[in-house]
Protein backbone atom coordinates (compact mmCIF):
# COMPACT_ATOMS: atom_id res chain seq x y z
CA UNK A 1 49.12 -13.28 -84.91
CA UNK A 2 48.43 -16.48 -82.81
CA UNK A 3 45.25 -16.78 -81.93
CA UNK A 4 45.73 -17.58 -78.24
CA UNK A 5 48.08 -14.36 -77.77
CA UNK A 6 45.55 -12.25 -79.51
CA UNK A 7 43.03 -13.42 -76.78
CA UNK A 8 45.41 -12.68 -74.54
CA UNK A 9 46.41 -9.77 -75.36
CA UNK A 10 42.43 -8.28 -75.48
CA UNK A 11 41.75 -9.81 -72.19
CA UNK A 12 44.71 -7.71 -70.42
CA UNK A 13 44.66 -4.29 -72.61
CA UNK A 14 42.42 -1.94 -73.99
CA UNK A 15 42.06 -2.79 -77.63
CA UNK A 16 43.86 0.15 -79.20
CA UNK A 17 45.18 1.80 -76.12
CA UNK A 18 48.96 2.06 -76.32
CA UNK A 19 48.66 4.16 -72.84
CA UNK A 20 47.17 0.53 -70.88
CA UNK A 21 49.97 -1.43 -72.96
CA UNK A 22 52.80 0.31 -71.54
CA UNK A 23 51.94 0.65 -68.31
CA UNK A 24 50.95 -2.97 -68.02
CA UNK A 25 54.22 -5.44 -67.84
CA UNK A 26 54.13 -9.20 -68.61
CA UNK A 27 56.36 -9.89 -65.54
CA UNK A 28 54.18 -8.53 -63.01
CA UNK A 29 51.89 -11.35 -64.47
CA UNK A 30 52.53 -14.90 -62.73
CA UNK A 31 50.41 -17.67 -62.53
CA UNK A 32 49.30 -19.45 -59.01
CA UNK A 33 50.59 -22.44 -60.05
CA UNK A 34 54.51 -20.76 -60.23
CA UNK A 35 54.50 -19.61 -57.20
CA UNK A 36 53.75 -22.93 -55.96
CA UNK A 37 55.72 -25.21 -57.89
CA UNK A 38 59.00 -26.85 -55.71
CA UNK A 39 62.20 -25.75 -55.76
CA UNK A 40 65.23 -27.95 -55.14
CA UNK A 41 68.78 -26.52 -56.93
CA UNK A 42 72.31 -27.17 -55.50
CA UNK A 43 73.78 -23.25 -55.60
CA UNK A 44 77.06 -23.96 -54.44
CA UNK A 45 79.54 -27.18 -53.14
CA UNK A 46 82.51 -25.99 -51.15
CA UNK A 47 85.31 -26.87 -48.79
CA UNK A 48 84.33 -25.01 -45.81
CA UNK A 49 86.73 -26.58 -43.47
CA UNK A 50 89.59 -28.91 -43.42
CA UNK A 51 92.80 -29.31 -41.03
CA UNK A 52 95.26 -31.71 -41.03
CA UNK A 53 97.41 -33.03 -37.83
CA UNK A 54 100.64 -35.18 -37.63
CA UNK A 55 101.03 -34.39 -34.01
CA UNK A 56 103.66 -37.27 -33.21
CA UNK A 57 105.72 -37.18 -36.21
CA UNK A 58 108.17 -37.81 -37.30
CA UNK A 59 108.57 -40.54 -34.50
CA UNK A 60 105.30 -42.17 -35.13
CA UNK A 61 106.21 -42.76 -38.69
CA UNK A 62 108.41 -45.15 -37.87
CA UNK A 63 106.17 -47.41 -36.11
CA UNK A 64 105.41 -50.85 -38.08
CA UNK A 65 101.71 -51.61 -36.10
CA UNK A 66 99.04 -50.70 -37.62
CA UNK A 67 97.02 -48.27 -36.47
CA UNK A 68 93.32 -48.08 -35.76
CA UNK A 69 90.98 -45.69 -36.93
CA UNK A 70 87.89 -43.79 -36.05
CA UNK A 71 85.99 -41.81 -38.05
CA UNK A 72 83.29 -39.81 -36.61
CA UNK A 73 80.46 -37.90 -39.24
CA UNK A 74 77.91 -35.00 -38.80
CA UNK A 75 75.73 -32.92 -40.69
CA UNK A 76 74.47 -29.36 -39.80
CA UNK A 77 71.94 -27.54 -41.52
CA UNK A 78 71.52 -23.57 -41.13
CA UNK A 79 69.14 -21.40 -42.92
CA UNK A 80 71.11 -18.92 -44.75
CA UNK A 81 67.92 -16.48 -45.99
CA UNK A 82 64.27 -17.29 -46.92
CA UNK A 83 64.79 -20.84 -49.35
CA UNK A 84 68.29 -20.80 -49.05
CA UNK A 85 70.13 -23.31 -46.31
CA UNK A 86 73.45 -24.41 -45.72
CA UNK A 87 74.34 -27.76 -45.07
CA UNK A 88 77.25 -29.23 -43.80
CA UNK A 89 78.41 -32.56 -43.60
CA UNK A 90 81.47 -33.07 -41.29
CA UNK A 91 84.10 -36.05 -40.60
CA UNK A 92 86.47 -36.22 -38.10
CA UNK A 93 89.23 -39.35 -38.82
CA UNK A 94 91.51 -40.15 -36.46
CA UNK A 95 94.50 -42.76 -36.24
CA UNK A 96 96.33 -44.08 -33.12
CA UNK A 97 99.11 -46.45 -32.77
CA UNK A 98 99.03 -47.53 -29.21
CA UNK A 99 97.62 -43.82 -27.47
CA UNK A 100 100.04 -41.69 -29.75
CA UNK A 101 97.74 -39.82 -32.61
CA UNK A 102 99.84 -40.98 -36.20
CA UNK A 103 97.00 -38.19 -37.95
CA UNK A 104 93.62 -36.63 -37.46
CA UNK A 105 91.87 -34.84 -39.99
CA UNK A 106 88.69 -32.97 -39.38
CA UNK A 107 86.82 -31.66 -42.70
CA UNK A 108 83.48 -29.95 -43.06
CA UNK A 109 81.57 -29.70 -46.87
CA UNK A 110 79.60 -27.52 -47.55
CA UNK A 111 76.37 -27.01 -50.12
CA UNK A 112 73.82 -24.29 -50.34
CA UNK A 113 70.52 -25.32 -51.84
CA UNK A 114 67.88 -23.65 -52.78
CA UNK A 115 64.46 -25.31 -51.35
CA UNK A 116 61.37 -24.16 -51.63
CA UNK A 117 57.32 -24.58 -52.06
CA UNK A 118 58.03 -27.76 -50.27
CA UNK A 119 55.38 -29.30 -47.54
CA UNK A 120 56.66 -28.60 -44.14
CA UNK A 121 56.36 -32.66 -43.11
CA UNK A 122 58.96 -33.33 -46.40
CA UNK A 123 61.93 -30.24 -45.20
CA UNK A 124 63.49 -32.44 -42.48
CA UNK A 125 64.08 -35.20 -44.94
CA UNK A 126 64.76 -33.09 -47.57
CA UNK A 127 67.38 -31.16 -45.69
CA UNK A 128 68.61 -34.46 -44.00
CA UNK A 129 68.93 -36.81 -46.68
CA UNK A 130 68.55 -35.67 -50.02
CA UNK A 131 71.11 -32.40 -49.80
CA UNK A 132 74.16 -34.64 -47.49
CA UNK A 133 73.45 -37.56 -49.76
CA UNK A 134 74.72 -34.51 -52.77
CA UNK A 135 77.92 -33.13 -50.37
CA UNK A 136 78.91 -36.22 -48.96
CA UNK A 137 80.87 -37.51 -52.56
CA UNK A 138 83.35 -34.28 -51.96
CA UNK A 139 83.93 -34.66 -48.68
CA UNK A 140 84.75 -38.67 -49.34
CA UNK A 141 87.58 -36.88 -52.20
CA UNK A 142 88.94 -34.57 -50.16
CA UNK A 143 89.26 -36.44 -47.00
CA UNK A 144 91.09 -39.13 -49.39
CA UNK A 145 93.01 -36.56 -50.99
CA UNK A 146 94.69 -34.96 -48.10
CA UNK A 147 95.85 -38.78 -46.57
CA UNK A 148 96.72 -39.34 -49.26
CA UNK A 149 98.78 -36.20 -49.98
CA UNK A 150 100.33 -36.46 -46.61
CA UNK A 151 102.02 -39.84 -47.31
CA UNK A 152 99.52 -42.37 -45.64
CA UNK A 153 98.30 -45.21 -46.58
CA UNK A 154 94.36 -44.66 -48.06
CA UNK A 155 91.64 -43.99 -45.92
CA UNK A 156 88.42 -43.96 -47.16
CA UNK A 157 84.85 -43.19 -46.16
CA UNK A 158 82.28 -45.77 -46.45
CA UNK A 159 79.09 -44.73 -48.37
CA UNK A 160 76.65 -43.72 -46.08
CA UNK A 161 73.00 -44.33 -46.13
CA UNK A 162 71.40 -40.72 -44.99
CA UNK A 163 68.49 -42.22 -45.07
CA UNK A 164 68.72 -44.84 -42.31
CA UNK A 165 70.97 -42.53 -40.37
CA UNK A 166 67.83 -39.95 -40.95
CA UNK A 167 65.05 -42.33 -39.06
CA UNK A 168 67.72 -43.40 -36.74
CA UNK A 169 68.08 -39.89 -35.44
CA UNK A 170 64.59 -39.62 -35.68
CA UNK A 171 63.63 -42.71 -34.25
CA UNK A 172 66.42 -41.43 -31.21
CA UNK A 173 64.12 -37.93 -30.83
CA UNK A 174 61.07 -39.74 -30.53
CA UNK A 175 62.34 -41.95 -27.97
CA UNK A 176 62.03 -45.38 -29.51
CA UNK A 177 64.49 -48.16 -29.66
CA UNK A 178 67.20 -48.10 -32.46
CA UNK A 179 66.33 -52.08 -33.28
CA UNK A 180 62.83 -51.28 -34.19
CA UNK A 181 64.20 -49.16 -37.35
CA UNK A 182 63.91 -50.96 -40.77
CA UNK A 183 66.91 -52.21 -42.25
């Protein structure tokens, strides 16, 4: 037998006592150091959302200017249960020839991460950068997808740095001036 098991094993059980052994599991036993260790795993990536609007056609379709487009992002963040929290990141793209809508598409991705036995100061960057910089890729795909699939020309979503958008918004909440942010 391995030494350090056999010193384990006489530290938590009476030598000889098969009464102590059984009633004695190994995992009840945890170490300090597990229960403090951090946590970060994606659980799930989904589609929570996604609509699609062609509220001029088929007229519109037959217009030769091009159009102009706005495209509006968000993310949410919801605690599901103790660790667990939802984030969203949403986008809202919308085309107009003249003031006639050719398309909008609103689309909201979803991930649920595990976090936890992280320091409180760390969550809000954690929960605003790290998980949307993880959901962000799929919503870019499927927002592409379904313009694509509805006979458009592409539209695609610029990469986003969370981070700067992160100390913007905080930068915003503490009331100082957007220019003073780092670039």
């Amino acid at each position: 037998m391995c030494p350090l098991r056999e010193r384990f094993l006489r530290r938590f059980f009476c030598v000889g006592c098969a009464l102590c052994a059984a009633r004695f599991e190994l995992k009840d036993f945890t170490t300090m150091a597990d229960q403090e260790n951090p946590v970060f795993q994606i659980q799930r990536v989904y589609l929570k959302d996604l609509s699609l609007e062609q509220p001029n056609s088929p007229g519109i379709l037959l217009e030769q200017e091009q159009p102009n487009v706005d495209i509006q992002l968000g993310v949410e963040a919801t605690t599901v249960a103790e660790g667990i929290y939802e984030i969203c990141v949403t986008a809202t793209v919308q085309t107009k020839i003249k003031d006639k809508t050719v398309f909008l598409i609103e689309a909201k991705q979803a991930g649920i991460f595990e976090i936890r036995n992280i320091p409180e100061e760390q969550m809000s960057a954690v929960v605003g950068v790290a998980c949307p910089q993880i959901v962000y890729p799929y919503l870019r795909g499927n927002v592409a997808d379904v313009v694509n699939r509805a006979g458009f020309p592409p539209v695609h979503l610029a990469e986003i740095n969370f981070q700067a958008m992160f100390e913007q918004q905080q930068a915003q909440a503490a009331g100082a001036p957007a220019s003073q942010l780092p670039q």
